[in-house]
PDB file of N, CA and C in Angstrom:
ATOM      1  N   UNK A   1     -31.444  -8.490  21.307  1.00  0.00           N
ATOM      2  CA  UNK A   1     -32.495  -7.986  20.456  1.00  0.00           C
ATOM      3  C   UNK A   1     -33.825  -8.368  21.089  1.00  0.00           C
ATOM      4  N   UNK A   2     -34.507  -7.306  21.471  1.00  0.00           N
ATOM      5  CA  UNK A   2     -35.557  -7.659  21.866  1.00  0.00           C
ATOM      6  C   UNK A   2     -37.163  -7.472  21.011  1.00  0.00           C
ATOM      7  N   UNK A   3     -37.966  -7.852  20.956  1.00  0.00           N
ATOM      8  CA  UNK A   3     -39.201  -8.126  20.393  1.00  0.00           C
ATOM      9  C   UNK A   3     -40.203  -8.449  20.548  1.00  0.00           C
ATOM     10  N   UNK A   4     -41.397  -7.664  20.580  1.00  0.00           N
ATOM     11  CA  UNK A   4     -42.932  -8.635  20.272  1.00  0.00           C
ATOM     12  C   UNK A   4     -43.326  -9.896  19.892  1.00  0.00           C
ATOM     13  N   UNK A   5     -42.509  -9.965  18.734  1.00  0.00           N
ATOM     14  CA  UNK A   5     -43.412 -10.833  17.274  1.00  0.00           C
ATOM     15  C   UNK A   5     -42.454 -12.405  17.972  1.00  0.00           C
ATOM     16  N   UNK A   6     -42.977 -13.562  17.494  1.00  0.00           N
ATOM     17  CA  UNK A   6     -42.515 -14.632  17.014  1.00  0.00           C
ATOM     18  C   UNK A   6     -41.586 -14.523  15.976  1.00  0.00           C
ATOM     19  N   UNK A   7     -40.503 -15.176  16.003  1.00  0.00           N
ATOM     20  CA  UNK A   7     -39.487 -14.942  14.562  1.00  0.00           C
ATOM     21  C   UNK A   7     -38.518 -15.942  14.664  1.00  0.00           C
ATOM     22  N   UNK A   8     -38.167 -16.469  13.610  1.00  0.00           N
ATOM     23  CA  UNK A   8     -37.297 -17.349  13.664  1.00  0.00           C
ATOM     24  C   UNK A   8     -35.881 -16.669  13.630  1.00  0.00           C
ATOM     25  N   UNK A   9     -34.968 -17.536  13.869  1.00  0.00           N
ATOM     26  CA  UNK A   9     -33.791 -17.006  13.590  1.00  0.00           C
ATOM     27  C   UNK A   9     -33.108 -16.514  12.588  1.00  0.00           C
ATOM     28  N   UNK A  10     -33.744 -16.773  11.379  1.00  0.00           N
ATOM     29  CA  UNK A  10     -33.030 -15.879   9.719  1.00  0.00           C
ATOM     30  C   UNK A  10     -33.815 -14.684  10.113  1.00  0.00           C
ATOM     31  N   UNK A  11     -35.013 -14.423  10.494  1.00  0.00           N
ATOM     32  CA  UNK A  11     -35.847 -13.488  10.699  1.00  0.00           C
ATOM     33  C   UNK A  11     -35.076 -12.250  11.193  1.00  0.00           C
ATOM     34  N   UNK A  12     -34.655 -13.025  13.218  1.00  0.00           N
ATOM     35  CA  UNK A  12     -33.861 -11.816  14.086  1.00  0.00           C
ATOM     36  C   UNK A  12     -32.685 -11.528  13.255  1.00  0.00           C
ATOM     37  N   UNK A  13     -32.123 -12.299  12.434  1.00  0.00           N
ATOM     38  CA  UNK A  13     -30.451 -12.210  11.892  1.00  0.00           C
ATOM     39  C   UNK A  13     -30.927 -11.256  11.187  1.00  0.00           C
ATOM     40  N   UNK A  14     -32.094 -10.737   9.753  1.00  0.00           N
ATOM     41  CA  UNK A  14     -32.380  -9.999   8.312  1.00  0.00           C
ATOM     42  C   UNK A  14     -32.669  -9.027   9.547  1.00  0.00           C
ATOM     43  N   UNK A  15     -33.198  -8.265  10.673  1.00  0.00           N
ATOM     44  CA  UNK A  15     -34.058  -7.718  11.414  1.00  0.00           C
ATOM     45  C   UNK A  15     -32.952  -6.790  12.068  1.00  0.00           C
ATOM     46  N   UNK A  16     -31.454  -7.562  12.476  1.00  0.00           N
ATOM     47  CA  UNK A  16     -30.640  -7.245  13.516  1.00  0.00           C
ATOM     48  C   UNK A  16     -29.513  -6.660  12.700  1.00  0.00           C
ATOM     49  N   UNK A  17     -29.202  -7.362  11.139  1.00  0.00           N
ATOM     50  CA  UNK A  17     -28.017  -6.716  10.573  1.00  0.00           C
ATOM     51  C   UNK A  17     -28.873  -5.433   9.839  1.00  0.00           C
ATOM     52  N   UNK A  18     -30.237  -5.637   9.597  1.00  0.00           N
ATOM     53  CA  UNK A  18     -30.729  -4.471   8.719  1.00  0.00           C
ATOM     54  C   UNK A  18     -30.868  -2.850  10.198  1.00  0.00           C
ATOM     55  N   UNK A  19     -30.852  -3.171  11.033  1.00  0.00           N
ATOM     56  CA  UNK A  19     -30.373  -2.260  12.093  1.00  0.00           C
ATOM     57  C   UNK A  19     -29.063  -1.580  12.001  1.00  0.00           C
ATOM     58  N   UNK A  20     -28.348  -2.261  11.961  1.00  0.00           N
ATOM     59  CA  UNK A  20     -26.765  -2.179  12.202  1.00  0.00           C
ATOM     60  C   UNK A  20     -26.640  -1.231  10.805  1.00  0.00           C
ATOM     61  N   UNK A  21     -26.899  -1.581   9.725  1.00  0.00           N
ATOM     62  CA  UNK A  21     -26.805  -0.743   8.836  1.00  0.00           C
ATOM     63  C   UNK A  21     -27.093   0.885   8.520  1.00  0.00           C
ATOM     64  N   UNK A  22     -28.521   0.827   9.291  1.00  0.00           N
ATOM     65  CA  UNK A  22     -28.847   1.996   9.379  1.00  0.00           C
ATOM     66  C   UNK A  22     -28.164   2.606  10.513  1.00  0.00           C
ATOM     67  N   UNK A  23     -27.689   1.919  12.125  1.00  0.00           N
ATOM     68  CA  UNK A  23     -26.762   2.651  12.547  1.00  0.00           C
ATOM     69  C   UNK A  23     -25.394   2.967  11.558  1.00  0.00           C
ATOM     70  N   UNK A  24     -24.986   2.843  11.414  1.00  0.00           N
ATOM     71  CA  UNK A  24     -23.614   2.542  10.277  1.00  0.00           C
ATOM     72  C   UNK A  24     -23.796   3.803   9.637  1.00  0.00           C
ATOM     73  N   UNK A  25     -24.652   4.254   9.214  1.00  0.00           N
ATOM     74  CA  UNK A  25     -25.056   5.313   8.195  1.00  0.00           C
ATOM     75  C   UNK A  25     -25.112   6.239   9.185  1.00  0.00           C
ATOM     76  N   UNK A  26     -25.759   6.299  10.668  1.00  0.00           N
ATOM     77  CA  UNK A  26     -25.836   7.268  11.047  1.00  0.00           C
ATOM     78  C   UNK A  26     -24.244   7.381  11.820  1.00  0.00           C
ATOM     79  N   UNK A  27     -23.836   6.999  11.901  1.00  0.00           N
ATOM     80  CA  UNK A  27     -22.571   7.280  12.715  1.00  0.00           C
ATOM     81  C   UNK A  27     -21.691   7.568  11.841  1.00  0.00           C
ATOM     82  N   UNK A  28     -21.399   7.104  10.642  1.00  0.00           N
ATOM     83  CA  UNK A  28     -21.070   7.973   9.516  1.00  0.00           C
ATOM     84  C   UNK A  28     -21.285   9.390   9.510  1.00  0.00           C
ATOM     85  N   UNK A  29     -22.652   9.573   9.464  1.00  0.00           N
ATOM     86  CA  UNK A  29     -22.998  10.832   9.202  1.00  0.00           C
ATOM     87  C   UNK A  29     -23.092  12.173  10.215  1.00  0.00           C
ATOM     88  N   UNK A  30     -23.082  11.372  11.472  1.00  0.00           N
ATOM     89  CA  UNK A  30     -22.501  12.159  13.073  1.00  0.00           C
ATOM     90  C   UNK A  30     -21.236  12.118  13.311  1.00  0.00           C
ATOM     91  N   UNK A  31     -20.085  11.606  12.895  1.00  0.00           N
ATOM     92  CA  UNK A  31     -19.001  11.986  13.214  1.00  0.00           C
ATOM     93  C   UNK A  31     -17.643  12.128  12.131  1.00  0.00           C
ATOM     94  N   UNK A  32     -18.599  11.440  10.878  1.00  0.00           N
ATOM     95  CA  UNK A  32     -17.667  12.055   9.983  1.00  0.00           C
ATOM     96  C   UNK A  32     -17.892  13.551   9.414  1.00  0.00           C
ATOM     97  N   UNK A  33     -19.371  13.763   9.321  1.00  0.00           N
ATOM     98  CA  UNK A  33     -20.127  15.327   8.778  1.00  0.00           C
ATOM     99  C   UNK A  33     -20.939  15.654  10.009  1.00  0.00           C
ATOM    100  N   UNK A  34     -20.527  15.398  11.155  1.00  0.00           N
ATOM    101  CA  UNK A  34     -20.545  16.165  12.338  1.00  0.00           C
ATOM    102  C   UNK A  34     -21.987  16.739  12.342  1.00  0.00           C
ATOM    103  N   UNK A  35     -23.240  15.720  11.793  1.00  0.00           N
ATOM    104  CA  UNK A  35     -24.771  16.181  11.469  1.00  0.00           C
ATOM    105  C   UNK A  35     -25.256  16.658  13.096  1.00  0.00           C
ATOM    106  N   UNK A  36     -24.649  15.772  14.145  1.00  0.00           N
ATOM    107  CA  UNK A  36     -25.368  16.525  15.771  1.00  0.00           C
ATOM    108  C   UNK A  36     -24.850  17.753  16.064  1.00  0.00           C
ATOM    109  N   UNK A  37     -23.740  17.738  15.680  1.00  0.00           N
ATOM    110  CA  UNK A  37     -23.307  19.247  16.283  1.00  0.00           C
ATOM    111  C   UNK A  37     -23.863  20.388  15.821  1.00  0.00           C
ATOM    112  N   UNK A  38     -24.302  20.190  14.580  1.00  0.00           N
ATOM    113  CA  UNK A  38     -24.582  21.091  13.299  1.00  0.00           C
ATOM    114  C   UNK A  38     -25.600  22.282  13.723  1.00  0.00           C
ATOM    115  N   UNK A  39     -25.384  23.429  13.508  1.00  0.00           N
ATOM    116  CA  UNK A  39     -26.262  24.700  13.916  1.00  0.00           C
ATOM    117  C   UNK A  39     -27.688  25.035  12.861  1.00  0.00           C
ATOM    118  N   UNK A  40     -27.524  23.883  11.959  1.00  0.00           N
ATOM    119  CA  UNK A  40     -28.656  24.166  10.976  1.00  0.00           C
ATOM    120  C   UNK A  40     -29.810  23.501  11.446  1.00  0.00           C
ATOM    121  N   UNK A  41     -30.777  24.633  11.874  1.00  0.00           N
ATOM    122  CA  UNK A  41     -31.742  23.652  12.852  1.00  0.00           C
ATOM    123  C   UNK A  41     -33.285  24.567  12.602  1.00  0.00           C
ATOM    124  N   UNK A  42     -33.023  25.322  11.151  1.00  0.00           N
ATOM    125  CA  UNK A  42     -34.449  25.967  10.972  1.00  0.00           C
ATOM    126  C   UNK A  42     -35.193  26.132   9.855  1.00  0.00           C
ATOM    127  N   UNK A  43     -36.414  25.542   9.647  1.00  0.00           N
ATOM    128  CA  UNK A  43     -37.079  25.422   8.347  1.00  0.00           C
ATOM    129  C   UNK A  43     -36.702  24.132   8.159  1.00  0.00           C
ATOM    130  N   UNK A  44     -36.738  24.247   6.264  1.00  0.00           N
ATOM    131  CA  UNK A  44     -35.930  23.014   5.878  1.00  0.00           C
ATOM    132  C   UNK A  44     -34.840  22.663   5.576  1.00  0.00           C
ATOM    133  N   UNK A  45     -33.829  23.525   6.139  1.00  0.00           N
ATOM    134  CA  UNK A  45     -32.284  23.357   6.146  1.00  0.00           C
ATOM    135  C   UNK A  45     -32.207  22.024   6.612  1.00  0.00           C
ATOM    136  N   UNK A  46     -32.338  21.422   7.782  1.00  0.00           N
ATOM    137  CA  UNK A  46     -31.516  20.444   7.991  1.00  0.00           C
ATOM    138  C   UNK A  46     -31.853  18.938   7.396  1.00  0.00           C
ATOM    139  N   UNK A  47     -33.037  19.254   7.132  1.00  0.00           N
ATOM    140  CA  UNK A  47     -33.569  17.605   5.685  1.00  0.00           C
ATOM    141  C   UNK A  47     -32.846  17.776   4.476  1.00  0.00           C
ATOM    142  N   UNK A  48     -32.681  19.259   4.143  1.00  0.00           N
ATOM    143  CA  UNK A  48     -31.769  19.203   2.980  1.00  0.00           C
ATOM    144  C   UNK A  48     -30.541  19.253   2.845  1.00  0.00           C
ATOM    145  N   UNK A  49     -29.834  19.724   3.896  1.00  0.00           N
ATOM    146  CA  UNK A  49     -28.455  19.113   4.409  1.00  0.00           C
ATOM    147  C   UNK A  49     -28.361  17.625   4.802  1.00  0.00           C
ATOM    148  N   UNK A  50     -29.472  16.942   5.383  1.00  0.00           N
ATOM    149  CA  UNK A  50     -28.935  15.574   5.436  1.00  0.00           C
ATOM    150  C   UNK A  50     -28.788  15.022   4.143  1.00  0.00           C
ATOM    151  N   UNK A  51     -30.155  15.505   3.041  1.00  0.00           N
ATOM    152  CA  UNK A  51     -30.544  14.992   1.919  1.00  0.00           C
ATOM    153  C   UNK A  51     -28.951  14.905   1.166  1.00  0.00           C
ATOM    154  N   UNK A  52     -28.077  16.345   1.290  1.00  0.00           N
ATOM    155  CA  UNK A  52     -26.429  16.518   0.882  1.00  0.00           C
ATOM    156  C   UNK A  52     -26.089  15.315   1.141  1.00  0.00           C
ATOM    157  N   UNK A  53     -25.943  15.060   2.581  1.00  0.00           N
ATOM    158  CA  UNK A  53     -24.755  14.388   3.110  1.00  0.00           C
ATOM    159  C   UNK A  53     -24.789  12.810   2.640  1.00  0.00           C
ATOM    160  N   UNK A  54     -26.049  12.624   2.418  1.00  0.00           N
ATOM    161  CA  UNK A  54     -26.680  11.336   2.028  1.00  0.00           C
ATOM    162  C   UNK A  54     -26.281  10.816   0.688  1.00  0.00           C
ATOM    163  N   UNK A  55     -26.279  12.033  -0.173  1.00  0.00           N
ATOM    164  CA  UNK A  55     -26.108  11.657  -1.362  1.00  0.00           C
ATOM    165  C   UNK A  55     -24.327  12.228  -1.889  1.00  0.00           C
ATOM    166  N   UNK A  56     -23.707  12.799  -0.865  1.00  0.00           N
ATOM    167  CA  UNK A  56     -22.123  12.506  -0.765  1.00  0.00           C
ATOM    168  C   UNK A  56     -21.268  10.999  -0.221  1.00  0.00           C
ATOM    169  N   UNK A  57     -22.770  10.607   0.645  1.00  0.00           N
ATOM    170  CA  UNK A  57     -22.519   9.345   0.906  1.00  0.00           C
ATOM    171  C   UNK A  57     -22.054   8.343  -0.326  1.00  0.00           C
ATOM    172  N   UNK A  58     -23.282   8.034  -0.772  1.00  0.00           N
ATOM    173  CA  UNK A  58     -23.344   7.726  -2.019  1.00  0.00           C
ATOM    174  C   UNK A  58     -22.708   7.532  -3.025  1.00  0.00           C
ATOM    175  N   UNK A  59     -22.279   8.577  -3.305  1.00  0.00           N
ATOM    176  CA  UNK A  59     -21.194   9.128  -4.612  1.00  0.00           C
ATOM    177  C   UNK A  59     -19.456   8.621  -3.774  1.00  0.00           C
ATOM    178  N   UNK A  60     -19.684   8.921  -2.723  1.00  0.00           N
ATOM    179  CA  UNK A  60     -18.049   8.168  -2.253  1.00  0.00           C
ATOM    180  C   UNK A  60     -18.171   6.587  -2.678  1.00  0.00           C
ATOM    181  N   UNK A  61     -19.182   5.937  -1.682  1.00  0.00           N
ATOM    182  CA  UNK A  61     -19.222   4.420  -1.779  1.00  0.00           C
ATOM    183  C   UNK A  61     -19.561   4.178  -3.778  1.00  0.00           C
ATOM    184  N   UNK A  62     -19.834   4.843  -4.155  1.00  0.00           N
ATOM    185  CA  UNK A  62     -19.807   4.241  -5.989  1.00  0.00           C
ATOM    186  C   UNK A  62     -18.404   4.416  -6.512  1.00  0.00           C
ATOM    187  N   UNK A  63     -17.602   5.518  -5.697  1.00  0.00           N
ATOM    188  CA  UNK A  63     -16.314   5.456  -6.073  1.00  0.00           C
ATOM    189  C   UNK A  63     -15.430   4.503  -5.597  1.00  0.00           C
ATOM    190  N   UNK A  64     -15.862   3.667  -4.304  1.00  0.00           N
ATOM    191  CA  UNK A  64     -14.819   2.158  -3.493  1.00  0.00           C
ATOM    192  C   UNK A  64     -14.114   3.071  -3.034  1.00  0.00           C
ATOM    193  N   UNK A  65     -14.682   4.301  -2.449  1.00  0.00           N
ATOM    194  CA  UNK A  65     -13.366   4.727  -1.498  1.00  0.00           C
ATOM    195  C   UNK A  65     -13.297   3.866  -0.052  1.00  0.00           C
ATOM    196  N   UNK A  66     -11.853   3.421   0.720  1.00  0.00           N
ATOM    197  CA  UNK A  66     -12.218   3.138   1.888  1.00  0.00           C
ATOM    198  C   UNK A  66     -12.907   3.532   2.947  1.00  0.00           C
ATOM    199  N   UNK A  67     -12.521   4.555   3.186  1.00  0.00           N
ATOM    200  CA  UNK A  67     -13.015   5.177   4.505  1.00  0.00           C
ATOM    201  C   UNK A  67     -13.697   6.946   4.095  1.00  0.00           C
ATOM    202  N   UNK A  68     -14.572   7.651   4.962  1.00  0.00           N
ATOM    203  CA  UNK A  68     -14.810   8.438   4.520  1.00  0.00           C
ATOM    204  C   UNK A  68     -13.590   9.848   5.287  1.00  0.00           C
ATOM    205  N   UNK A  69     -13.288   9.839   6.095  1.00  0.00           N
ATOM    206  CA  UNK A  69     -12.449  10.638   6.749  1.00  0.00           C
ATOM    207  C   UNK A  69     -11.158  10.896   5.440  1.00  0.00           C
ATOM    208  N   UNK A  70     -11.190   9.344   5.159  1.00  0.00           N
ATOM    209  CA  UNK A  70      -9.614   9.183   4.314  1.00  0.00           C
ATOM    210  C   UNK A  70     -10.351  10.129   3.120  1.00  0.00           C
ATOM    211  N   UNK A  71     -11.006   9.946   2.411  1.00  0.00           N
ATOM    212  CA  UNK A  71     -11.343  10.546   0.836  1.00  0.00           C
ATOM    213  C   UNK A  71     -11.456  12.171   1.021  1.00  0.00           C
ATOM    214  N   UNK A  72     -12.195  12.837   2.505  1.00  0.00           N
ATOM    215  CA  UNK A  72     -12.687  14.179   2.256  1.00  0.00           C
ATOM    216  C   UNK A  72     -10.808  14.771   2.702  1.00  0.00           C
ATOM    217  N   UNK A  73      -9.916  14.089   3.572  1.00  0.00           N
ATOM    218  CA  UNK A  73      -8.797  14.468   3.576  1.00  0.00           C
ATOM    219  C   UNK A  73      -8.000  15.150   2.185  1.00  0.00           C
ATOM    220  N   UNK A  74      -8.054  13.702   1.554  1.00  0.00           N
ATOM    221  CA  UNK A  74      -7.410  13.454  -0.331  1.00  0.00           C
ATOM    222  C   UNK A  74      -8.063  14.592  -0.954  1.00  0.00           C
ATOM    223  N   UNK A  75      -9.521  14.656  -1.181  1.00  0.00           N
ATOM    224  CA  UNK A  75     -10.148  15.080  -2.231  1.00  0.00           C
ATOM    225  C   UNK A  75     -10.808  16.304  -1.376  1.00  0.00           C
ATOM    226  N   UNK A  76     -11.154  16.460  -0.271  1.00  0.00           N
ATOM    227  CA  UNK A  76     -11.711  17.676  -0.127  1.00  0.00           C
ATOM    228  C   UNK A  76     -11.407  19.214  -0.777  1.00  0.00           C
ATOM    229  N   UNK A  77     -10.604  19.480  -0.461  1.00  0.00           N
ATOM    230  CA  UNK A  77     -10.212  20.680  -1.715  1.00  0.00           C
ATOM    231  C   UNK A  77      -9.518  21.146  -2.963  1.00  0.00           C
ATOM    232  N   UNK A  78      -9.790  19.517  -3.798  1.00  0.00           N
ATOM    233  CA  UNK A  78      -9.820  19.832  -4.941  1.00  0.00           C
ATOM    234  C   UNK A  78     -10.614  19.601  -5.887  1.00  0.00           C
ATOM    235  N   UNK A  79     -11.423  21.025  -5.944  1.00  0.00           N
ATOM    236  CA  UNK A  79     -12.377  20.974  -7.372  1.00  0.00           C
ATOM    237  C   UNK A  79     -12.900  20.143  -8.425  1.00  0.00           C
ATOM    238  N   UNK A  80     -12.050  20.315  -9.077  1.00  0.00           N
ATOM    239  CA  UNK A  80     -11.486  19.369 -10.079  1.00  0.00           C
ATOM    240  C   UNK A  80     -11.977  18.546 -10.249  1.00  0.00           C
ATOM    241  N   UNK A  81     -11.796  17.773  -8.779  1.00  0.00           N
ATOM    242  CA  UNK A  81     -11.636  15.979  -8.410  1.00  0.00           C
ATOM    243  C   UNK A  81     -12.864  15.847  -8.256  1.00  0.00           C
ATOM    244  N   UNK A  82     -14.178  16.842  -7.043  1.00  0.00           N
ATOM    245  CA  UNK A  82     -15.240  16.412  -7.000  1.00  0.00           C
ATOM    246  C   UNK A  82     -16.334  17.211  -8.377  1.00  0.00           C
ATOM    247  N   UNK A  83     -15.960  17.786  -8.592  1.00  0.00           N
ATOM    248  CA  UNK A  83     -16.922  18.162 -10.136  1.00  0.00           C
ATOM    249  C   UNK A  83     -16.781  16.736 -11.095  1.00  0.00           C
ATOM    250  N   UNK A  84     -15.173  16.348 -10.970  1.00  0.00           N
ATOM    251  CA  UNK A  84     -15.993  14.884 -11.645  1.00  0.00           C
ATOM    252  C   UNK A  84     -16.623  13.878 -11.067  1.00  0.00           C
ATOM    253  N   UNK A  85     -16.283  13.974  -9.849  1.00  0.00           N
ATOM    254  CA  UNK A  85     -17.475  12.653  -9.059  1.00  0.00           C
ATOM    255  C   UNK A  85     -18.945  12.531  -9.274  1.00  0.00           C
ATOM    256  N   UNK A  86     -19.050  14.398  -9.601  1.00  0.00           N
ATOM    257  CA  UNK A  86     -20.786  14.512 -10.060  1.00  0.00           C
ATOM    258  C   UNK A  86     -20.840  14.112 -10.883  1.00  0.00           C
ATOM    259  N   UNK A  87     -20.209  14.179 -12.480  1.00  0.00           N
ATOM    260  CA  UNK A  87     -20.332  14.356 -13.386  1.00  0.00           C
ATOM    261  C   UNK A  87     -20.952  12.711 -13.691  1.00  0.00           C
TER     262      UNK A  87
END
Protein backbone atom coordinates (compact mmCIF):
# COMPACT_ATOMS: atom_id res chain seq x y z
CA UNK A 1 0.00 0.00 0.00
CA UNK A 2 1.41 2.91 -1.01
CA UNK A 3 0.84 6.65 0.13
CA UNK A 4 1.46 10.34 0.62
CA UNK A 5 0.08 11.00 4.04
CA UNK A 6 1.69 9.91 7.44
CA UNK A 7 -0.62 7.15 8.97
CA UNK A 8 -0.43 4.93 11.51
CA UNK A 9 -1.10 1.48 11.26
CA UNK A 10 -5.06 1.20 12.28
CA UNK A 11 -5.10 4.04 9.72
CA UNK A 12 -3.31 1.81 6.55
CA UNK A 13 -5.40 -1.37 8.02
CA UNK A 14 -9.34 1.07 7.95
CA UNK A 15 -7.65 2.54 4.40
CA UNK A 16 -6.52 -1.05 2.93
CA UNK A 17 -9.62 -3.31 3.99
CA UNK A 18 -12.01 -0.28 3.00
CA UNK A 19 -10.30 -0.86 -0.62
CA UNK A 20 -10.69 -4.45 -0.74
CA UNK A 21 -14.29 -3.96 -0.25
CA UNK A 22 -14.97 -1.83 -2.88
CA UNK A 23 -12.86 -4.19 -5.06
CA UNK A 24 -15.13 -7.08 -3.80
CA UNK A 25 -18.13 -5.26 -5.11
CA UNK A 26 -16.60 -4.67 -8.26
CA UNK A 27 -15.59 -8.09 -9.11
CA UNK A 28 -18.85 -9.19 -8.06
CA UNK A 29 -20.34 -7.07 -10.36
CA UNK A 30 -17.77 -7.90 -13.48
CA UNK A 31 -18.00 -11.40 -13.40
CA UNK A 32 -20.95 -12.37 -11.80
CA UNK A 33 -23.34 -9.60 -14.00
CA UNK A 34 -20.68 -9.52 -16.54
CA UNK A 35 -20.91 -5.23 -16.12
CA UNK A 36 -17.34 -5.08 -18.62
CA UNK A 37 -18.55 -7.02 -21.22
CA UNK A 38 -21.87 -5.32 -21.28
CA UNK A 39 -22.97 -3.50 -24.70
CA UNK A 40 -24.91 -0.84 -22.74
CA UNK A 41 -22.67 1.99 -23.27
CA UNK A 42 -25.12 5.02 -24.30
CA UNK A 43 -26.75 7.88 -22.49
CA UNK A 44 -27.77 6.86 -19.16
CA UNK A 45 -28.17 3.23 -19.58
CA UNK A 46 -25.21 2.09 -18.02
CA UNK A 47 -25.48 4.20 -14.41
CA UNK A 48 -28.81 2.81 -14.39
CA UNK A 49 -27.96 -0.64 -15.03
CA UNK A 50 -25.22 -0.49 -12.52
CA UNK A 51 -27.73 1.45 -10.22
CA UNK A 52 -29.89 -2.43 -10.99
CA UNK A 53 -27.12 -4.46 -10.30
CA UNK A 54 -26.25 -2.62 -7.13
CA UNK A 55 -29.37 -2.80 -5.67
CA UNK A 56 -29.79 -6.77 -6.69
CA UNK A 57 -26.70 -6.75 -4.83
CA UNK A 58 -28.27 -5.71 -1.95
CA UNK A 59 -31.46 -7.48 -1.81
CA UNK A 60 -29.35 -10.92 -2.19
CA UNK A 61 -26.89 -10.03 0.78
CA UNK A 62 -30.32 -9.01 3.09
CA UNK A 63 -31.44 -12.39 2.10
CA UNK A 64 -27.74 -14.35 3.62
CA UNK A 65 -27.53 -15.85 0.39
CA UNK A 66 -23.98 -17.45 0.03
CA UNK A 67 -22.69 -16.82 -3.07
CA UNK A 68 -24.12 -14.84 -5.88
CA UNK A 69 -23.63 -17.29 -8.91
CA UNK A 70 -25.31 -19.93 -6.40
CA UNK A 71 -28.75 -17.76 -5.79
CA UNK A 72 -29.23 -16.36 -9.65
CA UNK A 73 -28.73 -20.34 -10.56
CA UNK A 74 -31.71 -21.36 -7.68
CA UNK A 75 -33.82 -18.34 -8.11
CA UNK A 76 -33.16 -16.86 -11.42
CA UNK A 77 -36.22 -17.99 -13.19
CA UNK A 78 -38.59 -18.09 -10.80
CA UNK A 79 -40.93 -15.22 -10.54
CA UNK A 80 -42.53 -15.91 -7.78
CA UNK A 81 -39.36 -16.15 -5.72
CA UNK A 82 -37.93 -12.69 -6.83
CA UNK A 83 -41.29 -10.58 -6.73
CA UNK A 84 -41.02 -11.54 -3.14
CA UNK A 85 -37.50 -10.48 -2.55
CA UNK A 86 -38.89 -6.98 -3.64
CA UNK A 87 -41.70 -7.08 -1.80
Amino acid sequence: YISSKQMSAREYNHGIRAHWSVESMHFIKDVTFGEDASLIRTKNAPTNFSIIRNITMNILRRENYSTFPEVIRMIGGNIQRLYQLLV
